[in-house]
C-alpha atoms as a PDB file:
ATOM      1  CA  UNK A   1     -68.694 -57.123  22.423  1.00  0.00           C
ATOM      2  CA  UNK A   2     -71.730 -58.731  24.582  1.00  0.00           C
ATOM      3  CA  UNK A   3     -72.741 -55.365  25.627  1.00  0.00           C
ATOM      4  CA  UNK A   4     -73.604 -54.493  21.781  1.00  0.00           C
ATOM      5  CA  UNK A   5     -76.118 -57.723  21.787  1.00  0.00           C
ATOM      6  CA  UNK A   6     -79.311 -58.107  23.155  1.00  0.00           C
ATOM      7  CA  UNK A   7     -78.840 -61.015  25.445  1.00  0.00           C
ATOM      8  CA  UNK A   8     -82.936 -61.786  25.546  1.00  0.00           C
ATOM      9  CA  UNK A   9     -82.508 -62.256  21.290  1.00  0.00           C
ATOM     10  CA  UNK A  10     -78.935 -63.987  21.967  1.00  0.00           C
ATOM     11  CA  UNK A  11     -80.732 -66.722  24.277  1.00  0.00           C
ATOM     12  CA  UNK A  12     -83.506 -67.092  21.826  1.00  0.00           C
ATOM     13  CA  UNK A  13     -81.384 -68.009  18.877  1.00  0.00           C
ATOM     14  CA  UNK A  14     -79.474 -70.401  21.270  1.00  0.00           C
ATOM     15  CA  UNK A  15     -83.268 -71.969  21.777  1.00  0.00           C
ATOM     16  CA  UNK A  16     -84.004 -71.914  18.609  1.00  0.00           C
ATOM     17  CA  UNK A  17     -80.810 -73.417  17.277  1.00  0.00           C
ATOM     18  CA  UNK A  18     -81.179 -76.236  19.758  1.00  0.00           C
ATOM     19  CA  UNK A  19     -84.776 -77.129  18.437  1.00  0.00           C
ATOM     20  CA  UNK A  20     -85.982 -76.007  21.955  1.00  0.00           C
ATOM     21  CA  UNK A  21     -84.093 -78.472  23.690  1.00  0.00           C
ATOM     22  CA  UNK A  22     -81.829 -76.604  26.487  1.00  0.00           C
ATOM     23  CA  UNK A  23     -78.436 -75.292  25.142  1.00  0.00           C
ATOM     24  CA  UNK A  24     -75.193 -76.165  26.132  1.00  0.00           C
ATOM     25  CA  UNK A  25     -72.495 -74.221  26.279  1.00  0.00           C
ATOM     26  CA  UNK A  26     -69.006 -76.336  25.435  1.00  0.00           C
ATOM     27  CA  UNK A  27     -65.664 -75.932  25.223  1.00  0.00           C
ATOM     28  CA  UNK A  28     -62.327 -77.900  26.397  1.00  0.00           C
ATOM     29  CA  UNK A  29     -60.359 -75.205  28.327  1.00  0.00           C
ATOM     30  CA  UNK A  30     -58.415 -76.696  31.437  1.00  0.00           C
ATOM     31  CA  UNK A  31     -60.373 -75.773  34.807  1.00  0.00           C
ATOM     32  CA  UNK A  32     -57.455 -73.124  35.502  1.00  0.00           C
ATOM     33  CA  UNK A  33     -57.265 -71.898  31.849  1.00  0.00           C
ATOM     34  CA  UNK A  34     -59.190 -68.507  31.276  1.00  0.00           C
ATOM     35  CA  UNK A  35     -62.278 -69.227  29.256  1.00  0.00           C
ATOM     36  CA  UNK A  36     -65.033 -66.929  27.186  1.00  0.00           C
ATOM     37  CA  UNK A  37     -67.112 -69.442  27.480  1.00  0.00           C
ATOM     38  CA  UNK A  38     -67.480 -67.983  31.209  1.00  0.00           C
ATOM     39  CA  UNK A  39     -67.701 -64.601  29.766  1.00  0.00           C
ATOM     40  CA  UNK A  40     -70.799 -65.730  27.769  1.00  0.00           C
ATOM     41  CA  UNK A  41     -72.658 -68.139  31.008  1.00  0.00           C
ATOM     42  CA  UNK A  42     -72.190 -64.851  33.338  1.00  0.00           C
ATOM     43  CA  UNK A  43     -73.444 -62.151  31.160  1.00  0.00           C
ATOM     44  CA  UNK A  44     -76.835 -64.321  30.019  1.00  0.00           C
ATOM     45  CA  UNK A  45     -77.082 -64.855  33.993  1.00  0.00           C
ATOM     46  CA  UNK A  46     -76.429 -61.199  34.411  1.00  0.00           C
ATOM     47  CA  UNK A  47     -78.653 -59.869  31.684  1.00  0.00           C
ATOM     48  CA  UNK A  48     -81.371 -62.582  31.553  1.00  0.00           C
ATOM     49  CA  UNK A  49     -81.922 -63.168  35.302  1.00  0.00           C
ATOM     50  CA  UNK A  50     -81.308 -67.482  34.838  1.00  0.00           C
ATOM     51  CA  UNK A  51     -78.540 -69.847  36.143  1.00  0.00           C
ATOM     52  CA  UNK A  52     -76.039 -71.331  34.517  1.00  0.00           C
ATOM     53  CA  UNK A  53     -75.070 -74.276  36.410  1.00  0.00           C
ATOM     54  CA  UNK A  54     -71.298 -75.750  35.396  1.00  0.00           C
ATOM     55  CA  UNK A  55     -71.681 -79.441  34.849  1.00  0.00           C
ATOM     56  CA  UNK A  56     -70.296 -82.061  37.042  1.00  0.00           C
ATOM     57  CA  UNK A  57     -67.926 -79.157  39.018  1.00  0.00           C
ATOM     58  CA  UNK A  58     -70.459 -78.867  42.162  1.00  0.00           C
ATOM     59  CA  UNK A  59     -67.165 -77.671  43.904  1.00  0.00           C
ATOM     60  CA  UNK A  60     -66.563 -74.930  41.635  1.00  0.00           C
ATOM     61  CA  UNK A  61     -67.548 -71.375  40.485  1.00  0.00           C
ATOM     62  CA  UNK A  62     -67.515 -69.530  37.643  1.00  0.00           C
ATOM     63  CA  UNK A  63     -65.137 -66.166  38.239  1.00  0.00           C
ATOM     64  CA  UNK A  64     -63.957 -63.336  35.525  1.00  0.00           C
ATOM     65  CA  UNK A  65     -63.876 -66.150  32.951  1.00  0.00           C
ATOM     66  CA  UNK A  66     -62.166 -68.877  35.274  1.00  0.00           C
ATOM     67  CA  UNK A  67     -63.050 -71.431  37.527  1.00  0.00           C
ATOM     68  CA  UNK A  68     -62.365 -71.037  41.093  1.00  0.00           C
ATOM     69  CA  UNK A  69     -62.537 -73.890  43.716  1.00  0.00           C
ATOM     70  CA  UNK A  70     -65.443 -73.036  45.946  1.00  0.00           C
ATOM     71  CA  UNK A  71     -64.163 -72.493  49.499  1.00  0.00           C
ATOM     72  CA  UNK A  72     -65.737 -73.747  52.376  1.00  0.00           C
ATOM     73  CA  UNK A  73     -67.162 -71.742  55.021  1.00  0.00           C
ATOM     74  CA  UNK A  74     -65.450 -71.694  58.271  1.00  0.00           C
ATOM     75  CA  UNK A  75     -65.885 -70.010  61.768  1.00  0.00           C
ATOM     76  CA  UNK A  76     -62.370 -69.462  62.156  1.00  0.00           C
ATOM     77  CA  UNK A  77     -61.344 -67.108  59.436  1.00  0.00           C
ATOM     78  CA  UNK A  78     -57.476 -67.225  58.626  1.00  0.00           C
END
C-alpha cells in the first residue's frame, strides 16, 4: 500500500497536520510485537532520504516492522 503513495506528499501532510512542529509517529505495540508503525518510519527513511530515530530505545533498531536489540560489536565472532 506505501508503494501507491508518494512518500514526499505523505511527509508533507504529516507537517502540515502537525502545524509544522515535527511529527511523531505513536503507537503502544510491545518492543517484540510486530508493528506498521515500523513499516511507515522505514519506508519515509527509505523514500525521503531522513532518519527516524526510535525514542528512548538507543539500544534498539528498527527491523521488518520489529524491534531488534542492537548487538554489540565484538572481535571474537561466535
Amino acid at each position: 500500500m506505501l508503494n501507491d503513495l508518494n512518500s514526499k506528499n505523505v511527509l508533507e501532510h504529516l507537517n502540515f497536520l502537525t502545524g509544522g512542529v515535527e511529527p511523531i509517529l505513536m503507537c503502544k505495540c510491545g518492543k517484540t510485537k510486530f508493528c506498521h508503525r515500523h513499516l511507515v518510519a522505514e519506508w519515509l527513511e527509505r523514500e525521503c532520504g531522513i532518519i527516524i530515530q526510535e525514542l528512548n530505545l538507543t539500544d534498539y533498531e528498527r527491523k521488518n516492522g520489529y524491534l531488534v536489540k542492537k548487538k554489540n560489536p565484538s572481535l571474537f565472532p561466535d
